[in-house]
PDB file of N, CA and C in Angstrom:
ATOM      1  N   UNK A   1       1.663 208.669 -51.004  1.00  0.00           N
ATOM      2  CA  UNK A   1       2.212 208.404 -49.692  1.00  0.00           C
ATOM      3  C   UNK A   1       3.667 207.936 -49.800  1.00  0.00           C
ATOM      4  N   UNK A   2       4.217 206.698 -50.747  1.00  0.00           N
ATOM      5  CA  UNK A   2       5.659 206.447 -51.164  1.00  0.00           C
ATOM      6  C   UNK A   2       6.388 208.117 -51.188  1.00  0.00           C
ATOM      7  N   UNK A   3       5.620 208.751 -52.062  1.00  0.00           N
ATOM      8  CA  UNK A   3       7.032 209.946 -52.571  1.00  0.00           C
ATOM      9  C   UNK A   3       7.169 210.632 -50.747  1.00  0.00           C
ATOM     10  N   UNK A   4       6.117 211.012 -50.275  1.00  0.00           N
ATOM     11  CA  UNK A   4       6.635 211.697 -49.374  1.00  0.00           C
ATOM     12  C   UNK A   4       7.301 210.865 -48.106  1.00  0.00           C
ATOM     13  N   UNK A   5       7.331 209.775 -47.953  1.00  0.00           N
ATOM     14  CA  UNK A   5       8.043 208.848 -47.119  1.00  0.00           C
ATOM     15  C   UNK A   5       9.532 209.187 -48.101  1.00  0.00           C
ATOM     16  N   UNK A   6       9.474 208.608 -48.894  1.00  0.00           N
ATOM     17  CA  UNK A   6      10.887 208.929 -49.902  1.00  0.00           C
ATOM     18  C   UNK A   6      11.002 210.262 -49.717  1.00  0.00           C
ATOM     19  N   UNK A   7      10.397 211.305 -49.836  1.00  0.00           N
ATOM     20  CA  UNK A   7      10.907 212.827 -49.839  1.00  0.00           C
ATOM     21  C   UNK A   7      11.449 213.185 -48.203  1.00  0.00           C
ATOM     22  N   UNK A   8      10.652 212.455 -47.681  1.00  0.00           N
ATOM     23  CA  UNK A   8      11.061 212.642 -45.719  1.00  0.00           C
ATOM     24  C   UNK A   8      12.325 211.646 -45.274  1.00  0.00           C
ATOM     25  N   UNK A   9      12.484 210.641 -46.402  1.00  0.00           N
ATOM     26  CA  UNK A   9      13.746 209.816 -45.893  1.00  0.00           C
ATOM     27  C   UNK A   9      14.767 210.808 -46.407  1.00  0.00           C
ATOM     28  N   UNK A  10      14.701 210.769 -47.812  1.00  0.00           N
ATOM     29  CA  UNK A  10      15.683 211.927 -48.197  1.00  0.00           C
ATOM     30  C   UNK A  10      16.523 213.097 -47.324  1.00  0.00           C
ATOM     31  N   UNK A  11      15.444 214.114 -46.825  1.00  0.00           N
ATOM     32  CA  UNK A  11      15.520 215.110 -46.075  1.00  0.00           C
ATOM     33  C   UNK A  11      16.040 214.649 -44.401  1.00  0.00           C
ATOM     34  N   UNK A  12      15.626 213.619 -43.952  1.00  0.00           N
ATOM     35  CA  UNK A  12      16.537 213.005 -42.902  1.00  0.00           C
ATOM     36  C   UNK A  12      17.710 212.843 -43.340  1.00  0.00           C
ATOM     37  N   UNK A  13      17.810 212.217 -44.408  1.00  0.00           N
ATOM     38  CA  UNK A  13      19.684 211.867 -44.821  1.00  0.00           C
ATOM     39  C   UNK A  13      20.549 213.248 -44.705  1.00  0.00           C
ATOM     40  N   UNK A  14      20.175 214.131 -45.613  1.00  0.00           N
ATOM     41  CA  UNK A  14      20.785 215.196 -45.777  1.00  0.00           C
ATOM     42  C   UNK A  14      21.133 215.660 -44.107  1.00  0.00           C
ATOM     43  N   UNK A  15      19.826 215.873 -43.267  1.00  0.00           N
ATOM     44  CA  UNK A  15      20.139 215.985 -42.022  1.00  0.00           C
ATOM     45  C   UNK A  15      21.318 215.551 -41.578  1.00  0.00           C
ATOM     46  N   UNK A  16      21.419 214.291 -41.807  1.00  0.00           N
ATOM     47  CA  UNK A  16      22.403 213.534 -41.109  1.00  0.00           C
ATOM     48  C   UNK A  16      23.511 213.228 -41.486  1.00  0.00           C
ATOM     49  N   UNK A  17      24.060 214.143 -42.203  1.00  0.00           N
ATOM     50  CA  UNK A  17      24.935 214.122 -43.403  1.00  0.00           C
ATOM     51  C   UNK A  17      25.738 215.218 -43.325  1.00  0.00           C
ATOM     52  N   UNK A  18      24.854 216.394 -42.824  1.00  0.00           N
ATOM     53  CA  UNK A  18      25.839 217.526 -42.714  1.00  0.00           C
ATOM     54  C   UNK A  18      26.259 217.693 -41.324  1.00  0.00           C
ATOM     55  N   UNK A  19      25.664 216.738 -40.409  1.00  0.00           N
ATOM     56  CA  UNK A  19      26.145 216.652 -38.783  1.00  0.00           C
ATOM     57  C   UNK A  19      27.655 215.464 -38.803  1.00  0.00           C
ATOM     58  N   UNK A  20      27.636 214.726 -40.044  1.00  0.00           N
ATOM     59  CA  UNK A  20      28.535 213.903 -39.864  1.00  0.00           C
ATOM     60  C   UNK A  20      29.895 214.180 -39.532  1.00  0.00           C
ATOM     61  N   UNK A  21      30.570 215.275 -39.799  1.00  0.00           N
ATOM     62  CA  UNK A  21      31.595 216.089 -39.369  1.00  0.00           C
ATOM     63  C   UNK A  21      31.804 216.498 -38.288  1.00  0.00           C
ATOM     64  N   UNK A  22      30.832 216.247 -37.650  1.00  0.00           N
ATOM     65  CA  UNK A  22      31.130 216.758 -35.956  1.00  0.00           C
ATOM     66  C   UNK A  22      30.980 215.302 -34.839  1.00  0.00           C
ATOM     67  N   UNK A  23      31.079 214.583 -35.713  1.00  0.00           N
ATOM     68  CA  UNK A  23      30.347 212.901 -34.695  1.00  0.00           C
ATOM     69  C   UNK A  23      31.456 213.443 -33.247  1.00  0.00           C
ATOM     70  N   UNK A  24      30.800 212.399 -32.401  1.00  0.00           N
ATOM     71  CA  UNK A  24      31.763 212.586 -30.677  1.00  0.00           C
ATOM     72  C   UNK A  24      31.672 211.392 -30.602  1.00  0.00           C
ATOM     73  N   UNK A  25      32.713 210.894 -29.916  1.00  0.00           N
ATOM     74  CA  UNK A  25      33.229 210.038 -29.243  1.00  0.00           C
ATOM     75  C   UNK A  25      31.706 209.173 -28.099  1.00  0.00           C
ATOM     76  N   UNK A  26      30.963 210.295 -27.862  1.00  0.00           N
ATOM     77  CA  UNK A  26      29.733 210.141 -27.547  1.00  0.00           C
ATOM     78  C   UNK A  26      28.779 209.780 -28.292  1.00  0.00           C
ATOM     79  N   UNK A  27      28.867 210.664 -29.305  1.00  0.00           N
ATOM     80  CA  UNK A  27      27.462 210.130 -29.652  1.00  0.00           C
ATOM     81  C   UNK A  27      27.099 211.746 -30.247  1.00  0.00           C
ATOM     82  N   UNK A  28      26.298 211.392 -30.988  1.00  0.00           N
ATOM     83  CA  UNK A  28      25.671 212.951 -31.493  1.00  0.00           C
ATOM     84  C   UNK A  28      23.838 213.454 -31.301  1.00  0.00           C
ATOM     85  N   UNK A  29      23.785 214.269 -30.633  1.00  0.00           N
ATOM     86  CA  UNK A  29      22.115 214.498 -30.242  1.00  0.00           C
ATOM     87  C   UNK A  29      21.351 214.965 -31.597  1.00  0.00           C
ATOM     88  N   UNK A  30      20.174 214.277 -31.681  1.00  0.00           N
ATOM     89  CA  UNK A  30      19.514 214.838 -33.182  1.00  0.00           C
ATOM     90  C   UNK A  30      19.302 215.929 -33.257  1.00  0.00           C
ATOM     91  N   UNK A  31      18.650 216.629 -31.512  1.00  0.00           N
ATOM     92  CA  UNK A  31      18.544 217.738 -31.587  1.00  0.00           C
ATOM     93  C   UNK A  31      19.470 219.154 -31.423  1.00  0.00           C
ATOM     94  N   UNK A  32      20.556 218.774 -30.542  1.00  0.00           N
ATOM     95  CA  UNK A  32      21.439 219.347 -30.012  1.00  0.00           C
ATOM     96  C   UNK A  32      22.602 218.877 -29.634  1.00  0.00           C
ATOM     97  N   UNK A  33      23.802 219.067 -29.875  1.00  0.00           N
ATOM     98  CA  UNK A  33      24.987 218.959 -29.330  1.00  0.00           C
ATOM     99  C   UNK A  33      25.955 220.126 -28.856  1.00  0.00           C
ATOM    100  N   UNK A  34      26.588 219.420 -27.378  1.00  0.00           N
ATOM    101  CA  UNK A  34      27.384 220.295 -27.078  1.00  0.00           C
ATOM    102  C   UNK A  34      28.382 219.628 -26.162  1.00  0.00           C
ATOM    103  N   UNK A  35      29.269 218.720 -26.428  1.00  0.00           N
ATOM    104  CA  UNK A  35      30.304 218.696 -25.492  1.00  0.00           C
ATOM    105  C   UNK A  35      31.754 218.787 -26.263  1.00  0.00           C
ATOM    106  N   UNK A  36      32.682 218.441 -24.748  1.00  0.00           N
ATOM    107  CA  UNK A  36      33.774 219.275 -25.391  1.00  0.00           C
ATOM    108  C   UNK A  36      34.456 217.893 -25.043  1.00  0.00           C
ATOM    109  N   UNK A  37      35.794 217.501 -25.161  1.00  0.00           N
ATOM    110  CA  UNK A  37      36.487 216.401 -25.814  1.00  0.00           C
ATOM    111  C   UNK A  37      38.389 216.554 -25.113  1.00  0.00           C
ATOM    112  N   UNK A  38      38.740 215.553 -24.679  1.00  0.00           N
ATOM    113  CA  UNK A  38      40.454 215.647 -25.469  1.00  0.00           C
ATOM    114  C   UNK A  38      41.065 214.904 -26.701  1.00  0.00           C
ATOM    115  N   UNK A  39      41.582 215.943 -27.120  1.00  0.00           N
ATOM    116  CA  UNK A  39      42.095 215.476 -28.140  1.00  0.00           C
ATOM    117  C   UNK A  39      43.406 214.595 -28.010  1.00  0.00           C
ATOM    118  N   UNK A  40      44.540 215.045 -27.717  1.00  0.00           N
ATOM    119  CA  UNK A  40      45.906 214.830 -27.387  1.00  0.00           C
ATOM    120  C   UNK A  40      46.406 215.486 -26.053  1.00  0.00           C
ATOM    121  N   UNK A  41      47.827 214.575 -25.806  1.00  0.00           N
ATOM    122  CA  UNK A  41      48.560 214.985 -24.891  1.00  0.00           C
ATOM    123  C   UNK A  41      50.283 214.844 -25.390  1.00  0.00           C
ATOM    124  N   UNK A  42      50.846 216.139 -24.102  1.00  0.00           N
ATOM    125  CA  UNK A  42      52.477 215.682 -24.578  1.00  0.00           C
ATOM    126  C   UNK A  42      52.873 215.402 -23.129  1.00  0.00           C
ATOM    127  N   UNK A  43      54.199 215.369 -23.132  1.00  0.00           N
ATOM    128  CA  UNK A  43      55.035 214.876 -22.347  1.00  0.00           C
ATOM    129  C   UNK A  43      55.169 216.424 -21.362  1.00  0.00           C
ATOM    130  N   UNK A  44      55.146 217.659 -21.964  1.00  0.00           N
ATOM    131  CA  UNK A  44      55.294 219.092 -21.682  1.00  0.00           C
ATOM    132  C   UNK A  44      54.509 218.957 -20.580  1.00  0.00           C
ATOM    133  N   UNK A  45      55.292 220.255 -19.477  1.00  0.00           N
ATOM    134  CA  UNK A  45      54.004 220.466 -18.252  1.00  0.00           C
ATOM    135  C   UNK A  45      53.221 221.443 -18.640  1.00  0.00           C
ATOM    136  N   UNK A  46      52.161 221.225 -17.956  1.00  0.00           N
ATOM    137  CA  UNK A  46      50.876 222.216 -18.609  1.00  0.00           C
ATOM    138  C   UNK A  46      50.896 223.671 -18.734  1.00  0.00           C
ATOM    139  N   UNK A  47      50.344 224.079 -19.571  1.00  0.00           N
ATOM    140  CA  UNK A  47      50.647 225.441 -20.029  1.00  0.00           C
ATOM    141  C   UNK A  47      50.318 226.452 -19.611  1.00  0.00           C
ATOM    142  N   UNK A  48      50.039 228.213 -19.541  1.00  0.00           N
ATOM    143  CA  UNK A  48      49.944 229.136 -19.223  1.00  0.00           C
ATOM    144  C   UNK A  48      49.001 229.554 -20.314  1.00  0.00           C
ATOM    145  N   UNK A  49      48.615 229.356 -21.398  1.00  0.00           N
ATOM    146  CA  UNK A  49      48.957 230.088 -22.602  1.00  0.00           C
ATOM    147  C   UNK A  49      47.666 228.898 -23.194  1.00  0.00           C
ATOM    148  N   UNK A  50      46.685 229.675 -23.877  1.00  0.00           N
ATOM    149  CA  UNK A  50      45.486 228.692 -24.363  1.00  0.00           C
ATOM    150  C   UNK A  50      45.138 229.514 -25.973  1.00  0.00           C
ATOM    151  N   UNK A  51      45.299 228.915 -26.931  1.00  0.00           N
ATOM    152  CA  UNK A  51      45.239 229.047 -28.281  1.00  0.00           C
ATOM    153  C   UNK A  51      43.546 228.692 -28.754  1.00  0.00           C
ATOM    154  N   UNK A  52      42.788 229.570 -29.260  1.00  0.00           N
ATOM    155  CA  UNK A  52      41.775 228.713 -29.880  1.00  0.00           C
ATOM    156  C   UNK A  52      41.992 228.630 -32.088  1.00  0.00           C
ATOM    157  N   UNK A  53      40.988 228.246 -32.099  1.00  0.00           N
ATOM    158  CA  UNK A  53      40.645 228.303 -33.931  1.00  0.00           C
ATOM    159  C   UNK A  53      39.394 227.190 -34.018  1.00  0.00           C
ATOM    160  N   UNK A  54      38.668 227.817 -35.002  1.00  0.00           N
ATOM    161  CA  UNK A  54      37.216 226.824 -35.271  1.00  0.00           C
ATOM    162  C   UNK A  54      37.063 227.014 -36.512  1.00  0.00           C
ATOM    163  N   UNK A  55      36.018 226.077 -36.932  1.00  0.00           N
ATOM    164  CA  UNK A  55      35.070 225.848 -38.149  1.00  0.00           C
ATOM    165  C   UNK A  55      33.943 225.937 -38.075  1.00  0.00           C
ATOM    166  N   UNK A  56      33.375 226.641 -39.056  1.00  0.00           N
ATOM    167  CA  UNK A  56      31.861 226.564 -38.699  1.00  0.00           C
ATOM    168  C   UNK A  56      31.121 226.058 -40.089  1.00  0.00           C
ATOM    169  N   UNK A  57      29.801 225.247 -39.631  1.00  0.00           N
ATOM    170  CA  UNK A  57      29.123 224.533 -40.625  1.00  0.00           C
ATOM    171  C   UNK A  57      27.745 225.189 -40.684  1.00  0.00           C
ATOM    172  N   UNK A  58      27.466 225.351 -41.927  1.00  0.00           N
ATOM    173  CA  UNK A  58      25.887 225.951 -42.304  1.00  0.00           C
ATOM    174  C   UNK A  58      25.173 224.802 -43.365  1.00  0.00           C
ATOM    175  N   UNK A  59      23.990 224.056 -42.589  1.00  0.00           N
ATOM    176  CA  UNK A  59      23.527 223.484 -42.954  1.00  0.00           C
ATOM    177  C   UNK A  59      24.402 222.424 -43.995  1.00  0.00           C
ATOM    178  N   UNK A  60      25.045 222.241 -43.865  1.00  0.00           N
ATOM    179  CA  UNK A  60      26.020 221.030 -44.374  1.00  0.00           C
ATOM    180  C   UNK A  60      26.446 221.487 -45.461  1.00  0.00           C
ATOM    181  N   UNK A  61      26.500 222.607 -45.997  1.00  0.00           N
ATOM    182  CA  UNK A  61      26.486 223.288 -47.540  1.00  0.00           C
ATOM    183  C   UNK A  61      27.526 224.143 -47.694  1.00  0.00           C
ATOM    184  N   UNK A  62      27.592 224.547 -45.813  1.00  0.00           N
ATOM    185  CA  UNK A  62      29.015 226.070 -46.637  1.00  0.00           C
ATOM    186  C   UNK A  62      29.649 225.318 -45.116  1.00  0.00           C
ATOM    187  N   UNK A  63      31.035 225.127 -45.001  1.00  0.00           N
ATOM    188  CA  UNK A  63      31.597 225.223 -44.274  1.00  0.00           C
ATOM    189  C   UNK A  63      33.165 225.927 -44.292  1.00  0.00           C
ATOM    190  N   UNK A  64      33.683 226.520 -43.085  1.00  0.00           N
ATOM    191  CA  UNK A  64      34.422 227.648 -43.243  1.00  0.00           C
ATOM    192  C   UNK A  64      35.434 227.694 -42.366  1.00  0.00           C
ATOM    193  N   UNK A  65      36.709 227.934 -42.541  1.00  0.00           N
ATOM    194  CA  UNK A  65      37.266 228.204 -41.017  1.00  0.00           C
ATOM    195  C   UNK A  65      38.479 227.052 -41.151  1.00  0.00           C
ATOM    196  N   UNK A  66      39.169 227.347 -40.135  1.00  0.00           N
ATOM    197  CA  UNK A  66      40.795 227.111 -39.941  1.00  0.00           C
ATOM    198  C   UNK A  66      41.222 226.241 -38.487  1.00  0.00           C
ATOM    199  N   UNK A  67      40.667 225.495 -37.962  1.00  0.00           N
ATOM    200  CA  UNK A  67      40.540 224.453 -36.905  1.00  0.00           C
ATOM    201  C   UNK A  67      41.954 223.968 -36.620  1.00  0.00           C
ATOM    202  N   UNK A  68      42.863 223.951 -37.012  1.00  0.00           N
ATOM    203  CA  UNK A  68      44.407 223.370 -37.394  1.00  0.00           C
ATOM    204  C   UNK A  68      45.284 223.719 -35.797  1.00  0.00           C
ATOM    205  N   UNK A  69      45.735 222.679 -35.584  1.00  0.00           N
ATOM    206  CA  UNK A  69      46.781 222.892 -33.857  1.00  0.00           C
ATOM    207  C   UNK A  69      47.149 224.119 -34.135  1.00  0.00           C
ATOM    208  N   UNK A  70      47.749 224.079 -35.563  1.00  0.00           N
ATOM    209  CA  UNK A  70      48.830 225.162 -35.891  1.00  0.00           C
ATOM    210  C   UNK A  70      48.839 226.229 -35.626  1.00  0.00           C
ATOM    211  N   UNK A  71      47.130 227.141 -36.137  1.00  0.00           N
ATOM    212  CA  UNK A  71      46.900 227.949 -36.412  1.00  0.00           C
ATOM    213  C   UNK A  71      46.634 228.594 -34.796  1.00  0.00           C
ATOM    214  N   UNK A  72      45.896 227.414 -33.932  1.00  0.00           N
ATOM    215  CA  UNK A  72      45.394 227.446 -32.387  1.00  0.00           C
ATOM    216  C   UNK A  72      46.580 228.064 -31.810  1.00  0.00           C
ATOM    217  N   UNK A  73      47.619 227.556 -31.666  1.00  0.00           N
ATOM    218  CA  UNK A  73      48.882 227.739 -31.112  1.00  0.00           C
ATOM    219  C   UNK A  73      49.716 229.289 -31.697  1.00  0.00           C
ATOM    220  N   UNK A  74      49.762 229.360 -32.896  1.00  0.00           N
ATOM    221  CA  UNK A  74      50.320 230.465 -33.639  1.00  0.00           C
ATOM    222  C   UNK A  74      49.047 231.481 -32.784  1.00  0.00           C
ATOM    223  N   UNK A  75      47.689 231.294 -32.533  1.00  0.00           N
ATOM    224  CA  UNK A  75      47.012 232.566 -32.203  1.00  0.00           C
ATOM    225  C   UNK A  75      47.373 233.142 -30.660  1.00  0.00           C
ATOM    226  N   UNK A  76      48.159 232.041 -29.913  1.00  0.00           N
ATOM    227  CA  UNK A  76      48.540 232.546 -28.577  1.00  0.00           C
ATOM    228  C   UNK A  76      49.713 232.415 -27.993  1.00  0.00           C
ATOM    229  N   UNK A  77      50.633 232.326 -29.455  1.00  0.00           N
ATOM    230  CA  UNK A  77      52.277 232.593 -29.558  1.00  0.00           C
ATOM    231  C   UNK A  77      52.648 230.996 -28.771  1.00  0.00           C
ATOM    232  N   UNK A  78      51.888 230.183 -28.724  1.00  0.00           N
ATOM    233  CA  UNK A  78      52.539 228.779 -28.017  1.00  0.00           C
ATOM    234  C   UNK A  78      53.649 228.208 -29.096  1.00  0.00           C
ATOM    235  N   UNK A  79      54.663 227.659 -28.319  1.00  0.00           N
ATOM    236  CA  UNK A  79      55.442 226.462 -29.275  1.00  0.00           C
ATOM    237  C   UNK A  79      55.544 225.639 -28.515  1.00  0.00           C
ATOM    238  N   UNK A  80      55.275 225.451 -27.106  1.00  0.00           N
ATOM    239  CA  UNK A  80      55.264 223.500 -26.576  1.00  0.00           C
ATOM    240  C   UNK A  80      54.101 223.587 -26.367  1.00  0.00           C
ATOM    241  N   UNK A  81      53.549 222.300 -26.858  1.00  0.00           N
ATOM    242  CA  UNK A  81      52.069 222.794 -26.490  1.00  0.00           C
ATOM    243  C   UNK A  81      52.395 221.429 -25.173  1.00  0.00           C
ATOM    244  N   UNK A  82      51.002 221.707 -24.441  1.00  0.00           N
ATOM    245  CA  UNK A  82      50.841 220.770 -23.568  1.00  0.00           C
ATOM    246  C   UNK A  82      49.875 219.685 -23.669  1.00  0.00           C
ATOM    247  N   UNK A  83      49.110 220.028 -24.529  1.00  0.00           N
ATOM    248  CA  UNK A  83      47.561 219.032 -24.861  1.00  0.00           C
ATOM    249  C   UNK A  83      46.270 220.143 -25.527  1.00  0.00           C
ATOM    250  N   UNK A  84      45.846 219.234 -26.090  1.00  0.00           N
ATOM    251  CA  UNK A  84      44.717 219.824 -27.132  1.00  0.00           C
ATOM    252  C   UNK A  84      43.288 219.563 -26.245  1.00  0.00           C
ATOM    253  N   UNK A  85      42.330 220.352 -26.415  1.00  0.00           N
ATOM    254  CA  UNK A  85      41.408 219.755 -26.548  1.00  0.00           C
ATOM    255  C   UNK A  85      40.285 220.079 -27.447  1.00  0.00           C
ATOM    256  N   UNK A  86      38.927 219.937 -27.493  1.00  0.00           N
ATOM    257  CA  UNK A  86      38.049 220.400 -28.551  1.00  0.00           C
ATOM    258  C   UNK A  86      36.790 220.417 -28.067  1.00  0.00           C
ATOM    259  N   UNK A  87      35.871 221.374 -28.429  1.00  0.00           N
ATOM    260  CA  UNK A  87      34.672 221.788 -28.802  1.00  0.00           C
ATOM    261  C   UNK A  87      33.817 221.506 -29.325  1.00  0.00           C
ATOM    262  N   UNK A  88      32.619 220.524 -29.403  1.00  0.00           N
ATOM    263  CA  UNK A  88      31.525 220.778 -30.904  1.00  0.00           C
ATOM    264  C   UNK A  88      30.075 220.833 -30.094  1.00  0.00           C
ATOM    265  N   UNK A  89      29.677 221.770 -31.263  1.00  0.00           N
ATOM    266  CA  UNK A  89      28.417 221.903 -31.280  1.00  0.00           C
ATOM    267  C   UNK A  89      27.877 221.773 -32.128  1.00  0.00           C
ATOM    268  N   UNK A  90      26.019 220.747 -32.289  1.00  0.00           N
ATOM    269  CA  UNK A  90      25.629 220.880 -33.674  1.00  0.00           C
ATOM    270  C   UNK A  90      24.144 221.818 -33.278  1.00  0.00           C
ATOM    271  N   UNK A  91      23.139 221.931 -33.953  1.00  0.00           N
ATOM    272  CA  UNK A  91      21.933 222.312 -33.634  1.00  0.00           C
ATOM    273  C   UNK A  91      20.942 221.755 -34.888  1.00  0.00           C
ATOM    274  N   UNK A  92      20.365 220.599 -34.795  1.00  0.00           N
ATOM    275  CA  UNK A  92      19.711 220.212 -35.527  1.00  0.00           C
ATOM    276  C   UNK A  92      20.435 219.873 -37.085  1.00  0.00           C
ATOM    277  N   UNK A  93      21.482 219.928 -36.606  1.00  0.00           N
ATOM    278  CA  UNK A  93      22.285 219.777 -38.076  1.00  0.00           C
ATOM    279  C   UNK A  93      22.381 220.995 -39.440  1.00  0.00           C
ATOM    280  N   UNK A  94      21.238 222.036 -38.558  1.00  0.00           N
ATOM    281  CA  UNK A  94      21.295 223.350 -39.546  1.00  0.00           C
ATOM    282  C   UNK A  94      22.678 224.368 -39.132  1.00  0.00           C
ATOM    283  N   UNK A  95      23.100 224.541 -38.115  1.00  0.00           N
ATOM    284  CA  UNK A  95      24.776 224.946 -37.164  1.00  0.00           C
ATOM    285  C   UNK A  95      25.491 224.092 -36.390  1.00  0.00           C
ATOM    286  N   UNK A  96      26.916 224.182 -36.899  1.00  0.00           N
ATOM    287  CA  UNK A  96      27.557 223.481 -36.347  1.00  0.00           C
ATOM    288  C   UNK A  96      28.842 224.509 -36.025  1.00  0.00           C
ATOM    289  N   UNK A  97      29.758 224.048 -35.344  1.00  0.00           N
ATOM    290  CA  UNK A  97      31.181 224.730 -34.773  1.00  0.00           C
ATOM    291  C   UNK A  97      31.767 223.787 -34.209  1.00  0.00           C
ATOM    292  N   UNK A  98      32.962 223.488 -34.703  1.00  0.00           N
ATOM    293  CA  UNK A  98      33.907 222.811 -34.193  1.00  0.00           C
ATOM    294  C   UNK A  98      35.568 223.956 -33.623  1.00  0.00           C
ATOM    295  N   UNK A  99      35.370 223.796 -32.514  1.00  0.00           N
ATOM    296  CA  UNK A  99      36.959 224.899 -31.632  1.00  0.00           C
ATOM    297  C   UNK A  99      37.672 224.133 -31.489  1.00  0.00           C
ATOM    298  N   UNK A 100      39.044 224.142 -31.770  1.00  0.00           N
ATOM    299  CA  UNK A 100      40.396 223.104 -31.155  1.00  0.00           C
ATOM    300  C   UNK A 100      40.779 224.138 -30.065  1.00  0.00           C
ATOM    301  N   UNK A 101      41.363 223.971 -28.762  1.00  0.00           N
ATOM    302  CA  UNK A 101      41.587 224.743 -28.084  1.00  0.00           C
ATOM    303  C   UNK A 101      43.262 223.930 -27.584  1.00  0.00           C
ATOM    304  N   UNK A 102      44.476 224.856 -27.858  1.00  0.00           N
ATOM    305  CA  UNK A 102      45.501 224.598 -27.696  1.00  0.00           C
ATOM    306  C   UNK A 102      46.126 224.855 -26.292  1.00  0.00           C
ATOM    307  N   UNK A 103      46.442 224.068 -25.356  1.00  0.00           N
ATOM    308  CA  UNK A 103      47.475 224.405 -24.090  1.00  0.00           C
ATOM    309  C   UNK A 103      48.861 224.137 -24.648  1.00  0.00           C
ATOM    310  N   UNK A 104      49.526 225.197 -23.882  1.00  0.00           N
ATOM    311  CA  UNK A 104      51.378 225.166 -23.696  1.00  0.00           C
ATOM    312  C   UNK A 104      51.600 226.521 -23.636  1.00  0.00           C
ATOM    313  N   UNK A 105      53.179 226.690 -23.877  1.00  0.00           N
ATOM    314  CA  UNK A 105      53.666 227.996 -23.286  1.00  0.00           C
ATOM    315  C   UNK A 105      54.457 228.105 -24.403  1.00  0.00           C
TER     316      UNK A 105
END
């Protein structure tokens, strides 16, 4: 009975381990997550022009992808940006995706 309490604590950790990358400002659902966030703001008036880029997580083991303002902005030709915001989703901690989504012109 110990090992599998120990084998089931274990396997919770890991759970909770590969969701740690996506925590919110909220809070993170064991079973599901999905809200979206601001990140930053500028002084710029708001934009025309919306940039994305994400990461995606597989079971806490492979994660992939290019999330960076930089890259958000370079994908929809922005150079002032106006404010960021962001994306996450987990699903049981086996998928995750994190989107930065860039405003400006």
């Amino acid at each position: 009975m110990k090992k599998l309490f120990l084998a089931s604590a274990f396997a919770l950790g890991l759970l909770v381990t590969s969701c740690a990358s996506l925590t919110t400002k909220g809070g993170m659902g064991v079973l599901y997550t999905g809200v979206s966030e601001g990140e930053a703001v500028t002084a710029n008036t708001l934009g025309k022009k919306v940039g994305t880029a994400e990461i995606t997580n597989i079971l806490g083991l492979v994660t992939t992808g290019d999330a960076s303002i930089q890259t958000a902005a370079k994908n929809a030709g922005i150079t002032r940006i106006s404010h960021i915001d962001c994306k996450k989703t987990s699903v049981i901690g086996v998928y995750g995706k994190y989107t930065v989504y860039v405003y400006g012109d």
